[in-house]
C-alpha atoms as a PDB file:
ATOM      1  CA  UNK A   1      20.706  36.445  -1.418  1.00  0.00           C
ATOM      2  CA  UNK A   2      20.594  36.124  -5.297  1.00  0.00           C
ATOM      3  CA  UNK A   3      24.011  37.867  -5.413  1.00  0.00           C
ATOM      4  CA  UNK A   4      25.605  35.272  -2.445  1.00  0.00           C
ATOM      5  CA  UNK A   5      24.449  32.621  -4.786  1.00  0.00           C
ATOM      6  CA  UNK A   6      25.799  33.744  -8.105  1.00  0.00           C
ATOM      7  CA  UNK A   7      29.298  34.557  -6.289  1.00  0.00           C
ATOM      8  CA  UNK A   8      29.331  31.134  -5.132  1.00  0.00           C
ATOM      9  CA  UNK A   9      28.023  29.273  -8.372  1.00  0.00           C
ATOM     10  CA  UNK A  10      30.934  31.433 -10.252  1.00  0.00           C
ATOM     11  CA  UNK A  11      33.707  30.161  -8.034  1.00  0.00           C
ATOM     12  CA  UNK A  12      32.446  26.715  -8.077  1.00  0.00           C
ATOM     13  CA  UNK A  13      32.387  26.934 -11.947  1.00  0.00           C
ATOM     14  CA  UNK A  14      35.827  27.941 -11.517  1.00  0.00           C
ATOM     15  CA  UNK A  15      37.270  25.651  -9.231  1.00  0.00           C
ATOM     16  CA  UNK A  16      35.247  23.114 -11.851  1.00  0.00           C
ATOM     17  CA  UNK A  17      37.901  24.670 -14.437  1.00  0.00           C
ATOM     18  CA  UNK A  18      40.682  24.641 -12.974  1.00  0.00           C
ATOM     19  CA  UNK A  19      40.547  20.987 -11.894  1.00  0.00           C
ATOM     20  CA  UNK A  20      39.917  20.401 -15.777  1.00  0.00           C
ATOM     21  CA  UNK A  21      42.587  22.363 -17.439  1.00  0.00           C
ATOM     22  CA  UNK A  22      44.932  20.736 -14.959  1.00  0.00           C
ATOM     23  CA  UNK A  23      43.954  17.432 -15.830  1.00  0.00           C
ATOM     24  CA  UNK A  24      44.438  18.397 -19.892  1.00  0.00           C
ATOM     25  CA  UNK A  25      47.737  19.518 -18.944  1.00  0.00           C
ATOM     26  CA  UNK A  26      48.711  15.927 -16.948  1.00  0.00           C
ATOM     27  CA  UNK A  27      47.448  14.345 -20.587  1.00  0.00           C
ATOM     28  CA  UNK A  28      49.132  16.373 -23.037  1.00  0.00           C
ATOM     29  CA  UNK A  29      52.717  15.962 -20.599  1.00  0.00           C
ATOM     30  CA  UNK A  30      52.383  12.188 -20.006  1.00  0.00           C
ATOM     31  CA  UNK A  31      51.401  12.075 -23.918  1.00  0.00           C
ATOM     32  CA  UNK A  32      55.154  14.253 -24.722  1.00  0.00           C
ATOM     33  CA  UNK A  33      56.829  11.861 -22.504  1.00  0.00           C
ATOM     34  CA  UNK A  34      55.150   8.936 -24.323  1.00  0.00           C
ATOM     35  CA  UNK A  35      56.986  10.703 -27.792  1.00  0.00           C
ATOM     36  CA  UNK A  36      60.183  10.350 -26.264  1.00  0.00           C
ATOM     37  CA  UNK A  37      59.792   6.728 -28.033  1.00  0.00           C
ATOM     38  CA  UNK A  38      61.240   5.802 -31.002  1.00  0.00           C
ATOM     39  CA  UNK A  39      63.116   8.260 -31.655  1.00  0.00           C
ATOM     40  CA  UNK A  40      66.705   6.343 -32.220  1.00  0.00           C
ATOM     41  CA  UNK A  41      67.670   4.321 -34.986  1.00  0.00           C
ATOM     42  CA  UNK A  42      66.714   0.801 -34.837  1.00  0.00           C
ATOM     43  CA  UNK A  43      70.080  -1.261 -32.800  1.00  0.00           C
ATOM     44  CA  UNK A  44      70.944   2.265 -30.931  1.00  0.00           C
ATOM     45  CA  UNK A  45      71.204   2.150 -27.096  1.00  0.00           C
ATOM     46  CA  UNK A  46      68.649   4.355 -26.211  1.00  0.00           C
ATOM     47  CA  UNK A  47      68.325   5.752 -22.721  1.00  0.00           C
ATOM     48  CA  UNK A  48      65.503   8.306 -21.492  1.00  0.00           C
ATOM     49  CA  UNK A  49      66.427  11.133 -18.417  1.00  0.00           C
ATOM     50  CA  UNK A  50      63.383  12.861 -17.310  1.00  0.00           C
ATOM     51  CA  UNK A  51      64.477  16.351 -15.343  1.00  0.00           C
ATOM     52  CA  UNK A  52      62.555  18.220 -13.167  1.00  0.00           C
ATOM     53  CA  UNK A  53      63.173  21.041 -10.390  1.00  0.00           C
ATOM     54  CA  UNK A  54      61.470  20.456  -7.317  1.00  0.00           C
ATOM     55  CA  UNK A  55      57.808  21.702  -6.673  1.00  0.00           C
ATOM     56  CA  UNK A  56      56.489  24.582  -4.467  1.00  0.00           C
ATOM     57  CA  UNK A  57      58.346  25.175  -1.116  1.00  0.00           C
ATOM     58  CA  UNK A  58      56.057  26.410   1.911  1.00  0.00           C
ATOM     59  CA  UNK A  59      58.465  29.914   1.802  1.00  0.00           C
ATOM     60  CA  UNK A  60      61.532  30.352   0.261  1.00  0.00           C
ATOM     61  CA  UNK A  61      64.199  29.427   2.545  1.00  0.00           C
ATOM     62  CA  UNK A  62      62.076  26.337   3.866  1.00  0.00           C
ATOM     63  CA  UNK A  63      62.135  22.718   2.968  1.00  0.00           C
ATOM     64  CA  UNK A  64      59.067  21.488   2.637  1.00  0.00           C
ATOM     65  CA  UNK A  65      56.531  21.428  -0.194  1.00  0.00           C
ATOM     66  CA  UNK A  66      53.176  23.638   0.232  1.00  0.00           C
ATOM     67  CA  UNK A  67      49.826  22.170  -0.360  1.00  0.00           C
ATOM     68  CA  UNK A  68      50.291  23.748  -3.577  1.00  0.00           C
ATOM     69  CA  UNK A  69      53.956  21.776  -4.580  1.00  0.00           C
ATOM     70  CA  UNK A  70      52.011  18.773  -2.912  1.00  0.00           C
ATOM     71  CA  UNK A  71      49.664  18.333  -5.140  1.00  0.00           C
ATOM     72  CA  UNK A  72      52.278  19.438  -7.962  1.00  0.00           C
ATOM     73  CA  UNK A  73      54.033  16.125  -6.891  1.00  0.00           C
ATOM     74  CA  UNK A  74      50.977  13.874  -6.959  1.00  0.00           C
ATOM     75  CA  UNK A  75      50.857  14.189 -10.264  1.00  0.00           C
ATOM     76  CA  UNK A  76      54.243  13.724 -11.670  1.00  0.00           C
ATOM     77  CA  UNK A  77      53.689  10.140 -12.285  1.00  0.00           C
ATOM     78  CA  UNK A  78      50.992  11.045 -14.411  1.00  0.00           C
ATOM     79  CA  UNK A  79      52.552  13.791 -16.367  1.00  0.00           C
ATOM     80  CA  UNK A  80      55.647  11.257 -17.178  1.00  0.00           C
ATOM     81  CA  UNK A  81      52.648   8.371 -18.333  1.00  0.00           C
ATOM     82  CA  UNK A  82      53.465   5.118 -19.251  1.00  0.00           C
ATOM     83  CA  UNK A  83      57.234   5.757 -18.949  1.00  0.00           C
ATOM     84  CA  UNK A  84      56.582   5.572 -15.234  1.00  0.00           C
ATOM     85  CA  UNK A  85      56.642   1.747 -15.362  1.00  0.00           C
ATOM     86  CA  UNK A  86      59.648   1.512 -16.578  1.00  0.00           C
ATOM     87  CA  UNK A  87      61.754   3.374 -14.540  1.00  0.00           C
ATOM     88  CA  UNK A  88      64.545   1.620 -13.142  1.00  0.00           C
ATOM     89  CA  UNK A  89      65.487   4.327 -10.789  1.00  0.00           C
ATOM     90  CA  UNK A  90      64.953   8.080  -9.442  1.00  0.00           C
ATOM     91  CA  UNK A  91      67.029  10.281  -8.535  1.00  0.00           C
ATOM     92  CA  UNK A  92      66.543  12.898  -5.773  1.00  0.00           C
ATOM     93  CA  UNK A  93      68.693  15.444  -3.762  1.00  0.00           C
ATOM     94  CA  UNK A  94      69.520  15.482  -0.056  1.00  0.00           C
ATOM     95  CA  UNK A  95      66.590  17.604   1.009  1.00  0.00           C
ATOM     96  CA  UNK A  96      63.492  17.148   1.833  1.00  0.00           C
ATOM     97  CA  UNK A  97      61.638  19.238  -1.023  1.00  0.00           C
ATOM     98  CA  UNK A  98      63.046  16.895  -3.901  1.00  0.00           C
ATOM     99  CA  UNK A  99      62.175  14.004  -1.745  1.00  0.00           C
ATOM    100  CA  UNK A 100      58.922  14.859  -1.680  1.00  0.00           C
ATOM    101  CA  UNK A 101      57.989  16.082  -5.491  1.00  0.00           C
ATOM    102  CA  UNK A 102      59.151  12.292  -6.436  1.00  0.00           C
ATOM    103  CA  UNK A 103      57.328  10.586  -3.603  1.00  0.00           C
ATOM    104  CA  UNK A 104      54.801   9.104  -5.693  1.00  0.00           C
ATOM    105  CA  UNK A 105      57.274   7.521  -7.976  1.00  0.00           C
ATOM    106  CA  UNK A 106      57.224   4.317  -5.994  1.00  0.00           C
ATOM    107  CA  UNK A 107      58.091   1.657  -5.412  1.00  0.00           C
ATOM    108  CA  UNK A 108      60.976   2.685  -7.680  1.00  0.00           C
ATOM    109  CA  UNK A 109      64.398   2.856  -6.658  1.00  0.00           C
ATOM    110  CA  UNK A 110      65.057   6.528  -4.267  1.00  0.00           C
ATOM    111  CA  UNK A 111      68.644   7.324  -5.000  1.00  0.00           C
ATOM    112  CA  UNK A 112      70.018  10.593  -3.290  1.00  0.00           C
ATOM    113  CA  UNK A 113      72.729  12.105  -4.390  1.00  0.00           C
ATOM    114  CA  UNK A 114      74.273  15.291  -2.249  1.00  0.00           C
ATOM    115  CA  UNK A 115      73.099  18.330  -3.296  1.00  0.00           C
ATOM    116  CA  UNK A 116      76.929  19.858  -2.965  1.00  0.00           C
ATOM    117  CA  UNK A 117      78.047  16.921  -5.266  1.00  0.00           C
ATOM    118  CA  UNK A 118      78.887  18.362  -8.964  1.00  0.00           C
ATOM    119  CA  UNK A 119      76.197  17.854 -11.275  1.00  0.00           C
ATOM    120  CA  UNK A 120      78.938  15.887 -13.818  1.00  0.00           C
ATOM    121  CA  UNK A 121      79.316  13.576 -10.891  1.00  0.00           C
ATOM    122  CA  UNK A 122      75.939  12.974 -11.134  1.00  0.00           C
ATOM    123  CA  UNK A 123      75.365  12.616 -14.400  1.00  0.00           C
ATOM    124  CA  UNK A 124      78.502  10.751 -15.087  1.00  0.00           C
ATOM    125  CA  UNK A 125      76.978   8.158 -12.476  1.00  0.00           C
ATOM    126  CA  UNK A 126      74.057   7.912 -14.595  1.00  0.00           C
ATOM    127  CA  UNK A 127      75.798   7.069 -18.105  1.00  0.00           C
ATOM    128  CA  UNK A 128      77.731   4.548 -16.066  1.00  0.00           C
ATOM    129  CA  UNK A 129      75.012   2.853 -14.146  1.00  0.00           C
ATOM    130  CA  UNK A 130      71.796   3.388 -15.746  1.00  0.00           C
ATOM    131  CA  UNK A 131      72.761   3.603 -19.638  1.00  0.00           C
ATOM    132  CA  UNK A 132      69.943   2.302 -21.869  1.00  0.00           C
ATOM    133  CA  UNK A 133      67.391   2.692 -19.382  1.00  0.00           C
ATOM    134  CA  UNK A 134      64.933   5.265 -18.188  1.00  0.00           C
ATOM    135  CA  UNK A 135      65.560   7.241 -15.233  1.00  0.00           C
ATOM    136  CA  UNK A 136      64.021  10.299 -13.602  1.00  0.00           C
ATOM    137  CA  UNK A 137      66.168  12.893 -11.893  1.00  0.00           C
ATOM    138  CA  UNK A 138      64.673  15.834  -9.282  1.00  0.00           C
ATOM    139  CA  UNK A 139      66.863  19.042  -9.296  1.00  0.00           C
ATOM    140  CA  UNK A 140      67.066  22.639  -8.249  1.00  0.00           C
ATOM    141  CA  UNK A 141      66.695  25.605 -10.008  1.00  0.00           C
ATOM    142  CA  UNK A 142      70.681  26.485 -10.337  1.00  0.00           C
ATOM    143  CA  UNK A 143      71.113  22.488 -11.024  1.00  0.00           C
ATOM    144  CA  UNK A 144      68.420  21.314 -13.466  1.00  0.00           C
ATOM    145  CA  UNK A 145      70.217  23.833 -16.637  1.00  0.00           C
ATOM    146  CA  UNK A 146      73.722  22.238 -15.889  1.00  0.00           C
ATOM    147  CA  UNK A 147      72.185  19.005 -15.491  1.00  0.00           C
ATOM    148  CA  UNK A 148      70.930  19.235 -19.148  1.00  0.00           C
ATOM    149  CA  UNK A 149      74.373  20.145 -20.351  1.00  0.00           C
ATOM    150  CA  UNK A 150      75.794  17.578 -19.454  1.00  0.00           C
ATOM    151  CA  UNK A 151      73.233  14.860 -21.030  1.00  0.00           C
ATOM    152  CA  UNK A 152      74.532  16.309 -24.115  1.00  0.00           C
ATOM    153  CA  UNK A 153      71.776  19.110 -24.610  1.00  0.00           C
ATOM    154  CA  UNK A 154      73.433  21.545 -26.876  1.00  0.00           C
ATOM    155  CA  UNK A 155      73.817  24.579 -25.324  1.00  0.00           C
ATOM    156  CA  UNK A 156      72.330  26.680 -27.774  1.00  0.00           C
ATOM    157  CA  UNK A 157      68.917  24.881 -27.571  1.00  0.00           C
ATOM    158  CA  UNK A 158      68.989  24.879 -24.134  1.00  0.00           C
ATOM    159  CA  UNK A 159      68.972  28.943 -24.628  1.00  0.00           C
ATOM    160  CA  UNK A 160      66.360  29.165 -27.837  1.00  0.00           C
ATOM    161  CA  UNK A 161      63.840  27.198 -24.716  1.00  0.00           C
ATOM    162  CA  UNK A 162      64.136  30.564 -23.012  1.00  0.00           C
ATOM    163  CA  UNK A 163      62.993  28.387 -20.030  1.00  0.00           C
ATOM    164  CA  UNK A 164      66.188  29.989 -17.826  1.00  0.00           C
ATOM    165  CA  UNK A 165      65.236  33.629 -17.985  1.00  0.00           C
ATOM    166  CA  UNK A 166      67.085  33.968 -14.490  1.00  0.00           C
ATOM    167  CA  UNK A 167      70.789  35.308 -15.030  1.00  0.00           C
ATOM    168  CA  UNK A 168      73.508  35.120 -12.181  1.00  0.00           C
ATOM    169  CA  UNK A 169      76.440  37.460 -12.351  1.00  0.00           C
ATOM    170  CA  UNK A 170      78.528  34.669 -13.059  1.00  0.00           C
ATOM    171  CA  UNK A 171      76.516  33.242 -15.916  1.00  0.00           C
ATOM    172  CA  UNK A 172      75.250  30.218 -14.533  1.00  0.00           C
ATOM    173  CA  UNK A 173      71.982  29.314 -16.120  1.00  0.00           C
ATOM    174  CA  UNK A 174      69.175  28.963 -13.267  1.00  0.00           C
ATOM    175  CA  UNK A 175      65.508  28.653 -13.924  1.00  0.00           C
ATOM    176  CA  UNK A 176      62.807  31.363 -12.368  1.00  0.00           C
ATOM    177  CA  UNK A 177      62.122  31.671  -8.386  1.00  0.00           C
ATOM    178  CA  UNK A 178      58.822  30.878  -9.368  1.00  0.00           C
ATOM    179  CA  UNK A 179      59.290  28.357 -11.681  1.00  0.00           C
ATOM    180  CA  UNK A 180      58.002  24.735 -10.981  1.00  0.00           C
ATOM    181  CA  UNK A 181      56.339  23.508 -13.919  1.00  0.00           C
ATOM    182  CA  UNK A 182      58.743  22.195 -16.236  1.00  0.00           C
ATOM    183  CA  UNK A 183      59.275  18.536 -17.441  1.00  0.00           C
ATOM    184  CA  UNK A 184      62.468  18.150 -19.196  1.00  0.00           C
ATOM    185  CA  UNK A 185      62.802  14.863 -21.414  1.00  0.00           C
ATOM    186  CA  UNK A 186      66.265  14.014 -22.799  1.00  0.00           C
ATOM    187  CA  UNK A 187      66.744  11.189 -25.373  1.00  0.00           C
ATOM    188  CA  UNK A 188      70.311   9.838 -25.427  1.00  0.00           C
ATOM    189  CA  UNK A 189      71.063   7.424 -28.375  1.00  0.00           C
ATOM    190  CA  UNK A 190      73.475   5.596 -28.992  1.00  0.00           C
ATOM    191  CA  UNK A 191      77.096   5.258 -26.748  1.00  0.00           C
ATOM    192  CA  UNK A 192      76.319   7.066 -22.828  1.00  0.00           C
ATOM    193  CA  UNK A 193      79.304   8.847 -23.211  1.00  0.00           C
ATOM    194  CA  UNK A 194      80.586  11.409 -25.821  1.00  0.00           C
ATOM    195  CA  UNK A 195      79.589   9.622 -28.853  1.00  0.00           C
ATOM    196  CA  UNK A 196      76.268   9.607 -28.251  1.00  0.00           C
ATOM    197  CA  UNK A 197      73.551  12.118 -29.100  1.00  0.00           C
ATOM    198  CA  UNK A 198      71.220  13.950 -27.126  1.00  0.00           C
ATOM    199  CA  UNK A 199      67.111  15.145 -28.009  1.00  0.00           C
ATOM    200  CA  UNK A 200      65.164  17.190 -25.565  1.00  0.00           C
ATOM    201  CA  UNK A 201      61.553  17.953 -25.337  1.00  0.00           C
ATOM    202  CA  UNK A 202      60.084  20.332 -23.112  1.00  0.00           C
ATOM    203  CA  UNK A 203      56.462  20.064 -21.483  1.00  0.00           C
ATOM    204  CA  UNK A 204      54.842  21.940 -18.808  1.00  0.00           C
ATOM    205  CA  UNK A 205      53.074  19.627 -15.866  1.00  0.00           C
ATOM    206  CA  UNK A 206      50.451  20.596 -13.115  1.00  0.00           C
ATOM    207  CA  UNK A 207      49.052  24.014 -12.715  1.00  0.00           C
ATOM    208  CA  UNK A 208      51.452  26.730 -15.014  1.00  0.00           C
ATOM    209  CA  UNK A 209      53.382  28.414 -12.494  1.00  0.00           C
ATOM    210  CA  UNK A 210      54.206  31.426 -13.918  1.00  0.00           C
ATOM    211  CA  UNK A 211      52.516  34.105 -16.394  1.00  0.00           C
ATOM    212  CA  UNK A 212      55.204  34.103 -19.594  1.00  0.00           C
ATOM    213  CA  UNK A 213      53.769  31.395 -22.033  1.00  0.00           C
ATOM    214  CA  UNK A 214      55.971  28.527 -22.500  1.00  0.00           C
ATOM    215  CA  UNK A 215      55.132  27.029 -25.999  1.00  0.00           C
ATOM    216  CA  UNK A 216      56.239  23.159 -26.265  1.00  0.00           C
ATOM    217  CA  UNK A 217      59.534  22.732 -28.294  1.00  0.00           C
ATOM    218  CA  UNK A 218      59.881  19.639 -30.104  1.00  0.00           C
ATOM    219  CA  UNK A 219      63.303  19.455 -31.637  1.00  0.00           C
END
């Protein structure tokens, strides 16, 4: 009887931590996104894209979120902090698992985009329609690297991140199968199209997803 009671007390002290460390996590990424500020020079346009891949799927070829990616989604808004105001739109793919990670973005603005659109489409729509604001855009795992090209993300940061590890034959950049935990914040200043420059921070969000250690970069 003693034993029963210890076992339970332990995983109750447990669940107890958990809960915690994921709510120091949701702080410390809301507070990264928060740094994004002020970054450009006083008079530059500045515009903010906050990428993310989708949260957990129920199995691998389905499309739906797990109670897990669920409660990944719920809280996104608080891992992106105050920026979440002013978000003029979000962006979202044509299935059901991206709709769902940015569900509790509202009452913004759902945009979806096709998922077998190119990602410069995408991102060209962006510098077109949403320059000098703040947008938030939910990806894939073979879409959210290229993505960050084409913001203007060098591509040799991109690789120093080591947040990618995943290599195709073809080189494409992906991010890990089991992967869901990043939150990708890219500061454009200045002109939206090749002038410009781009700054990206990199925070985890939620529950760490996988067992490598992903230190914060701050450029």
């Amino acid at each position: 009887m003693t034993e029963k009671r210890i076992t339970g007390f332990n995983r109750k002290t447990q669940s107890v931590t958990m809960v915690i460390l994921v709510l120091v996590v949701a702080v410390f990424a809301a507070n990264a996104a928060s740094a994004a500020e002020g970054i450009c020079a006083s008079g530059e346009i500045e515009t903010t894209v906050l990428v993310v891949r989708h949260a957990e799927k129920t199995c691998r070829r389905c499309d739906e979120l797990s109670e897990e990616g669920l409660h990944r989604a719920r809280s996104l808004p608080v891992a992106v902090g105050k920026i979440t105001d002013r978000l003029s739109a979000v962006y979202h793919s044509d299935t059901k698992r991206t709709r769902q990670t940015v569900a509790h973005l509202d009452p913004k603005p759902h945009i979806e985009y096709a998922r077998n659109s190119t990602e410069g489409d995408l991102v060209a729509g962006l510098f077109e329609d949403r320059c000098g604001q703040d947008v938030l855009v939910a990806g894939h795992s073979n879409t959210v690297p290229k993505i960050l090209e084409l913001l203007g993300v060098p591509p040799g940061q991109i690789d120093a991140g080591a947040w990618f590890p995943a290599t195709r034959p073809d080189g494409v950049r992906e991010i890990d199968h089991e992967d869901h935990d990043d939150l990708f914040v890219v500061k454009r200043c200045g002109p939206c199209g090749k002038d410009g420059r781009s700054i990206l921070m990199h925070r985890n969000y939620g529950a760490a997803t996988t067992a490598r250690v992903k230190a914060p970069r701050v450029p």
